[in-house]
Protein backbone atom coordinates (compact mmCIF):
# COMPACT_ATOMS: atom_id res chain seq x y z
CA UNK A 1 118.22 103.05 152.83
CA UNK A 2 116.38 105.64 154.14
CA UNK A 3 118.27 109.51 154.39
CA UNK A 4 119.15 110.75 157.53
CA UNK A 5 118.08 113.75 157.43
CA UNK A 6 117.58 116.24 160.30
CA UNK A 7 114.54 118.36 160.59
CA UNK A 8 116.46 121.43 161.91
CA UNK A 9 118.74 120.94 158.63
CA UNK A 10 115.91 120.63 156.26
CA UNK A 11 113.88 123.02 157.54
CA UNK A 12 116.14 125.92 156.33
CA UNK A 13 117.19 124.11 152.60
CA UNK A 14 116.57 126.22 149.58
CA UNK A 15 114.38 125.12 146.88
CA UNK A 16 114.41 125.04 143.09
CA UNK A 17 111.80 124.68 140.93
CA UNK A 18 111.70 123.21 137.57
CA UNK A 19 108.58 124.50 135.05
CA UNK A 20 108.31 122.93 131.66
CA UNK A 21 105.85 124.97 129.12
CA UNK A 22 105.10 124.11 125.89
CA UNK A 23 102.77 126.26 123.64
CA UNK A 24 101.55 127.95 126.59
CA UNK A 25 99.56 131.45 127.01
CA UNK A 26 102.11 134.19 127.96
CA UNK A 27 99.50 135.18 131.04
CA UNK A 28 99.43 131.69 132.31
CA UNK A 29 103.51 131.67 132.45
CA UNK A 30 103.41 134.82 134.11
CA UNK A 31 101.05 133.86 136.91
CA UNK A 32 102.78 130.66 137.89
CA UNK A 33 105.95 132.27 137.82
CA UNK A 34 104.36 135.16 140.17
CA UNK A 35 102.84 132.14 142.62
CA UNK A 36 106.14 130.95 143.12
CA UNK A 37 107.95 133.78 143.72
CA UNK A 38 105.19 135.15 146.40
CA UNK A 39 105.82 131.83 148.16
CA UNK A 40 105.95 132.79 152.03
CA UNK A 41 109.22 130.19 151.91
CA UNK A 42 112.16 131.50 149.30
CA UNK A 43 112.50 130.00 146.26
CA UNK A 44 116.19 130.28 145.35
CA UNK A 45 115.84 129.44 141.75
CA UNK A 46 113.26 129.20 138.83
CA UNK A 47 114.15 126.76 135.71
CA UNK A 48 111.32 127.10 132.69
CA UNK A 49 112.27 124.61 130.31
CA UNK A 50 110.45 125.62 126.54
CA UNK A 51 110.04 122.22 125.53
CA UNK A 52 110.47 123.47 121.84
CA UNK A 53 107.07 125.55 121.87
CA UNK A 54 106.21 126.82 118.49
CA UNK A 55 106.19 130.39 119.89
CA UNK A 56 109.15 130.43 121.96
CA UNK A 57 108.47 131.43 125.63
CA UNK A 58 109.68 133.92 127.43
CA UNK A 59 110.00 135.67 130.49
CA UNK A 60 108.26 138.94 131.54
CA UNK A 61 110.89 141.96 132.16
CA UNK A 62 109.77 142.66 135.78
CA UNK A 63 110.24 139.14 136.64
CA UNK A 64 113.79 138.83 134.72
CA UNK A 65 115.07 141.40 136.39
CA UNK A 66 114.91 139.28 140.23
CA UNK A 67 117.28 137.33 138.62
CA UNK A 68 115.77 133.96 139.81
CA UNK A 69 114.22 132.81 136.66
CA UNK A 70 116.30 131.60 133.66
CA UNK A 71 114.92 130.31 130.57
CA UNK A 72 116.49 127.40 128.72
CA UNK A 73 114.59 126.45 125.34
CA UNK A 74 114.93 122.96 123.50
CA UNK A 75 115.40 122.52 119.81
CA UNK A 76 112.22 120.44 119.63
CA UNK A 77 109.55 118.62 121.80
CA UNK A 78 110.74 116.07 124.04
CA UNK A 79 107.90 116.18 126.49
CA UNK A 80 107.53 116.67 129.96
CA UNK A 81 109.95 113.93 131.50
CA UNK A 82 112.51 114.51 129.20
CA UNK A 83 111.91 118.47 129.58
CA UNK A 84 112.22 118.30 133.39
CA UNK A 85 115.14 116.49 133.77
CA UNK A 86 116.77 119.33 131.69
CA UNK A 87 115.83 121.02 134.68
CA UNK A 88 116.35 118.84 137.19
CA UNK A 89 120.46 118.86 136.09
CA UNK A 90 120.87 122.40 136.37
CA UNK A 91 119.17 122.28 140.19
CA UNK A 92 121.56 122.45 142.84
CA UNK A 93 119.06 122.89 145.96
CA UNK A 94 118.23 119.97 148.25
CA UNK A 95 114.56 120.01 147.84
CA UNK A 96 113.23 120.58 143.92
CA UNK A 97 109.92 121.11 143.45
CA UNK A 98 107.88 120.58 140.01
CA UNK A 99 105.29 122.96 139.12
CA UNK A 100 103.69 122.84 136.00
CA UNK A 101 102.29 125.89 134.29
CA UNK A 102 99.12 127.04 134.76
CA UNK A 103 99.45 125.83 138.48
CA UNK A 104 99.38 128.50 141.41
CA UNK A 105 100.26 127.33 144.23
CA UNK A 106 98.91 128.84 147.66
CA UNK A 107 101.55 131.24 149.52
CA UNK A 108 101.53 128.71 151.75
CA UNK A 109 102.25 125.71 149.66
CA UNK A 110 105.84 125.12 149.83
CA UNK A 111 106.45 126.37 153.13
CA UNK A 112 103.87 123.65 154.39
CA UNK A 113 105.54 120.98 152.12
CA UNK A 114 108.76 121.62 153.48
CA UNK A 115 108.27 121.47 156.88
CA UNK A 116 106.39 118.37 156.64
CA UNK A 117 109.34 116.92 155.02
CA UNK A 118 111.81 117.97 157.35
CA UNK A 119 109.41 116.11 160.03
CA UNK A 120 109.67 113.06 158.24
CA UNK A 121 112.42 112.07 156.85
CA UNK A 122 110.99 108.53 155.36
CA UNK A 123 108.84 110.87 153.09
CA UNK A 124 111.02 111.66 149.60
CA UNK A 125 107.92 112.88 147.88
CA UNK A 126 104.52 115.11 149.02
CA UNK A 127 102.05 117.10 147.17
CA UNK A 128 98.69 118.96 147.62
CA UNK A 129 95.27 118.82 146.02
CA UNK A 130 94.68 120.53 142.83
CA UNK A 131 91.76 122.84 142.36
CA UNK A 132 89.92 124.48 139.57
CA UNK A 133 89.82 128.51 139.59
CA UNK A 134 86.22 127.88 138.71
CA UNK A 135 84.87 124.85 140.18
CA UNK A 136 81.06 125.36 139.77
CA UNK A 137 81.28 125.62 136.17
CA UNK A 138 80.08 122.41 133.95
CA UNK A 139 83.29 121.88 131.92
CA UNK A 140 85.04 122.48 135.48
CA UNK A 141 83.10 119.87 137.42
CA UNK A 142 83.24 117.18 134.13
CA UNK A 143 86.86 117.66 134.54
CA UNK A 144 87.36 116.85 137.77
CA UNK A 145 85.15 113.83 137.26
CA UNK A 146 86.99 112.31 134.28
CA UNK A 147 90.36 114.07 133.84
CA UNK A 148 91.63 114.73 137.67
CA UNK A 149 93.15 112.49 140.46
CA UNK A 150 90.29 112.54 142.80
CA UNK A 151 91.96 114.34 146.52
CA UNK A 152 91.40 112.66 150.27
CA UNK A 153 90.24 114.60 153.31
CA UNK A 154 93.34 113.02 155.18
CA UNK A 155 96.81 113.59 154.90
CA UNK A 156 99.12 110.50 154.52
CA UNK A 157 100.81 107.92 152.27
CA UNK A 158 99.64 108.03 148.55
CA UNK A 159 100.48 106.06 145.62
CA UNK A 160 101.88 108.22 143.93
CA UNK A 161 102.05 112.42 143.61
CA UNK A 162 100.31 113.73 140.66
CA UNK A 163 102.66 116.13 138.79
CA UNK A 164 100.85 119.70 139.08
CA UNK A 165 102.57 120.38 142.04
CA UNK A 166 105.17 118.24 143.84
CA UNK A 167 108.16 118.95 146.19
CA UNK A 168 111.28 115.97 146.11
CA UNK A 169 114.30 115.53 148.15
CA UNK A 170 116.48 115.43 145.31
CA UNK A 171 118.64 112.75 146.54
CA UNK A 172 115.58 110.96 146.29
CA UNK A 173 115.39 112.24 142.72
CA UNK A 174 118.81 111.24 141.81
CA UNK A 175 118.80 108.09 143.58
CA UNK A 176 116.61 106.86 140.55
CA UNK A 177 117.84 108.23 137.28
CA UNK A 178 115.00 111.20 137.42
CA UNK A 179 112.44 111.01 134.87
CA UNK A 180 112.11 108.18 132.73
CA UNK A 181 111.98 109.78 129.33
CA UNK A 182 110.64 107.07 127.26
CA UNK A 183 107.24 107.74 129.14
CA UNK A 184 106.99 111.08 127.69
CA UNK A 185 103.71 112.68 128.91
CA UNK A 186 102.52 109.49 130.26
CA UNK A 187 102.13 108.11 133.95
CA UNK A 188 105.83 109.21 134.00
CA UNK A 189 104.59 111.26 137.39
CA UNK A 190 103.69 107.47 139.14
CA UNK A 191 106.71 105.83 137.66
CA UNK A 192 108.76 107.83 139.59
CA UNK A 193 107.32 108.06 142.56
CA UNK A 194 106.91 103.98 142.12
CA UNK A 195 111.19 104.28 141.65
CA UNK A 196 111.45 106.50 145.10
CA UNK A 197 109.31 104.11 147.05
CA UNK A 198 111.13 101.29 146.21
CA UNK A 199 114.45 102.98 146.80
CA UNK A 200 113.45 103.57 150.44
CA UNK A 201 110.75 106.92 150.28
CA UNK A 202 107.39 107.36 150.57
CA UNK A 203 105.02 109.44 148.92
CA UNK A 204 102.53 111.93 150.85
CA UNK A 205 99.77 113.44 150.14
CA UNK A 206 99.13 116.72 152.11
CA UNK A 207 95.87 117.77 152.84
CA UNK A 208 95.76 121.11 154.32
CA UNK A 209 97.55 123.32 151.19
CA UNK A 210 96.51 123.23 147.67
CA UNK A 211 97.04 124.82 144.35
CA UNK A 212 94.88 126.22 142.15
CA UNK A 213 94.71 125.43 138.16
CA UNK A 214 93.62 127.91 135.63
CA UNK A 215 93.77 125.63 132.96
CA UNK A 216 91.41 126.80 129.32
CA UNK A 217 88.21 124.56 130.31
CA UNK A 218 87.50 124.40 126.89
CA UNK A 219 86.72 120.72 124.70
CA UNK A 220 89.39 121.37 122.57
CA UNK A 221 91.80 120.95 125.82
CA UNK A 222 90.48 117.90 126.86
CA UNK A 223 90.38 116.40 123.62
CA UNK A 224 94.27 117.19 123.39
CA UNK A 225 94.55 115.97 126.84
CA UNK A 226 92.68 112.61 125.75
CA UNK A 227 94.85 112.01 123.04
CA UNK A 228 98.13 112.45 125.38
CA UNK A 229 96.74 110.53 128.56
CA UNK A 230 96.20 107.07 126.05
CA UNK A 231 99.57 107.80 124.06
CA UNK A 232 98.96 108.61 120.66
CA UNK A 233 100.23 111.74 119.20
CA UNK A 234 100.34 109.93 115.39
CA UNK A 235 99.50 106.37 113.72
CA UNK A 236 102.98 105.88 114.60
CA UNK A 237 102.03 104.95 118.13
CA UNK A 238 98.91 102.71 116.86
CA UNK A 239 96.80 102.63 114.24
CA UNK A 240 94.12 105.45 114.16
CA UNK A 241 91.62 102.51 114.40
CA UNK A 242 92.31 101.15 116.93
CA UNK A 243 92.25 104.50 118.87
CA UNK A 244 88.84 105.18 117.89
CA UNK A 245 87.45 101.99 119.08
CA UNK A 246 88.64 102.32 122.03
CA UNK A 247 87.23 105.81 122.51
CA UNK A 248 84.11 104.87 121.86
CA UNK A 249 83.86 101.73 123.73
CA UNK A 250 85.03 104.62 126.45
CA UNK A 251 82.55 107.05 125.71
CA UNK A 252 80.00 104.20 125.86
CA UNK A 253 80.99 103.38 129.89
CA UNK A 254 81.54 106.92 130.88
CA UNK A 255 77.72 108.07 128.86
CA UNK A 256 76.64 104.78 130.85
CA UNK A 257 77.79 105.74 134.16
CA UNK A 258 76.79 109.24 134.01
CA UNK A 259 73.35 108.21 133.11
CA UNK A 260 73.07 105.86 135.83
CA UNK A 261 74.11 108.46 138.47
CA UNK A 262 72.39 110.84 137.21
CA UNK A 263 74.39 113.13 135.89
CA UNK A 264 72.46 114.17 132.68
CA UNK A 265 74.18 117.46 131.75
CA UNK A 266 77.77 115.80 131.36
CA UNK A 267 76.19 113.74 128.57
CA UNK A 268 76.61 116.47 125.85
CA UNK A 269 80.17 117.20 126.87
CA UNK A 270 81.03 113.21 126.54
CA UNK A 271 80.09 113.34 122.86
CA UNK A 272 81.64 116.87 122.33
CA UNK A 273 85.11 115.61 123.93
CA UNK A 274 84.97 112.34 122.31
CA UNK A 275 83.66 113.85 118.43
CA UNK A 276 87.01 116.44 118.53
CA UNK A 277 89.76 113.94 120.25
CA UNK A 278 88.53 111.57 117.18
CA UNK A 279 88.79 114.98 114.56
CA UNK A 280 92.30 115.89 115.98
CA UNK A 281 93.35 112.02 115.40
CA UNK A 282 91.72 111.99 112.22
CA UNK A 283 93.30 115.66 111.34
CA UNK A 284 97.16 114.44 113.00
CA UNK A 285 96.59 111.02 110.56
CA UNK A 286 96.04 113.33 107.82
CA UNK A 287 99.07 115.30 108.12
CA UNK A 288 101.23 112.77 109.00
CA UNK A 289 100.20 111.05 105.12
CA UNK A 290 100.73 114.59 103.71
CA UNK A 291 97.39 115.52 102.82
CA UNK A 292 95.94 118.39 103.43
CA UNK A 293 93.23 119.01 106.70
CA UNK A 294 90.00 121.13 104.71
CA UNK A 295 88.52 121.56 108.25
CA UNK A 296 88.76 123.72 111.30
CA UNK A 297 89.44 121.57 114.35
CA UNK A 298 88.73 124.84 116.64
CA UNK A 299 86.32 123.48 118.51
CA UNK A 300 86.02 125.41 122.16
CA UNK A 301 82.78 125.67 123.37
CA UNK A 302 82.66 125.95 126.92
CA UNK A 303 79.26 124.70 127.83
CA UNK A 304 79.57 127.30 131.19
């Protein structure tokens, strides 16, 4: 059934926020933090989850002292389902919104995503687009292409919200168990939305707001991010062979595509993406048979 609630009630709910990092840059913390705390609406409380980071996080003085950012750290990864609903239990606000690190969200942002809420009370779910700090920049642009949700001109129903940025009526939230932790890293953003709509939500996409990432464009990121968006972190999720024929046959359609279309300098960063997400596999398969990696997998050119 779908919640009665009243836009003159909504309209004037606080909002938590739940931020998982793990192994992030102190600056980028600090800047998302700062994003959401400049909000034009309030934000009555900030939860950063360290989802056992092998630095531990923490929180800059200045921003400590508002007293509307705690830190909780895990003993050990979990990833990012597991990681928010850490946060998601300690969130006591009707409306929780997800922000990922290295994710600034316009001033605007969750003002405009809570009054469209209130509005409509059949929508459980709504985000914004996502957009590069540097979007005329190669690795930028190849990004986009390959590694983004691609973002309407229209606001309205969506499949699903991609997890950047999203703001939840957390009875919706708690309706269906939160996150479902056994998808890790992995899609677990559209499983849940999937688990709102069919408890009686939509999802909305919202086009007139947007965040901005300042995510390391670098081919070491999206290698890392290659080997997390097809679920292998170690041959204990499937055999390292089978991984690298598949991300060849992949580099194969994607080289393909680009070539037919034209788009001739995105050729050299398919091979360079593809040559270090196969080294990191090779280097995790390594370490997980105790022997030891002889070469440097810091491979960051930027191709800008």
């Amino acid at each position: 059934m779908i919640p009665s609630n009243k836009p003159t009630e909504l309209s004037l709910a606080s909002v938590d926020v739940v931020m998982p990092v793990f192994n992030e840059r102190p600056e980028a913390i600090e800047a998302t933090l700062d994003a959401c705390l400049n909000q034009t609406y309030p934000i009555s409380h900030i939860f950063v989850i360290d989802d056992g980071s092998t630095v531990p996080a923490s929180i800059p003085k200045r921003i400590e002292t508002t007293g509307k950012v705690s830190l909780t750290r895990l003993p050990k990864n979990q990833k990012n389902a597991a990681a928010r609903n850490v946060g998601l239990a300690m969130c006591v606000s009707p409306l929780i919104a997800c922000v990922n690190c290295e994710v600034l969200p316009a001033q605007d942002w969750l003002a405009t995503c809570v009054s469209y809420l209130s509005e409509r009370p059949e929508v459980g779910v709504c985000y914004t687009r996502t957009v590069p700090d540097h979007p005329g920049r190669l690795l930028s642009r190849w990004r986009l292409r390959f590694q983004e949700n691609r973002f309407g001109p229209a606001t309205g129903p969506a499949h699903f919200a991609t997890g950047h940025a999203v703001l939840f009526r957390r009875e919706a939230i708690e309706k269906v168990g939160r996150y479902s932790v056994h998808l890790g890293n992995v899609s677990e953003d559209s499983d849940i939305c999937e688990r709102i709509r069919a408890a009686g939500w939509d999802t909305h996409f919202i086009a007139h707001s947007q965040c901005v990432s300042i995510q390391n464009n670098t081919i070491t990121e999206f290698a890392k991010k290659e080997l997390s968006r097809n679920a292998w972190e170690s041959p204990k999720d499937y055999p390292l062979s089978r991984f690298i024929v598949e991300r060849s046959m992949m580099l194969a359609i994607r080289m393909g595509r680009n070539l037919v279309k034209g788009r001739l300098t995105f050729l050299p960063v398919d091979v360079a993406v593809w040559a270090v997400t196969i080294r990191l596999a090779i280097s995790k398969t390594l370490a997980a048979r105790g022997r030891p990696v002889t070469q440097s997998l810091d491979t960051t050119g930027r191709l800008d």
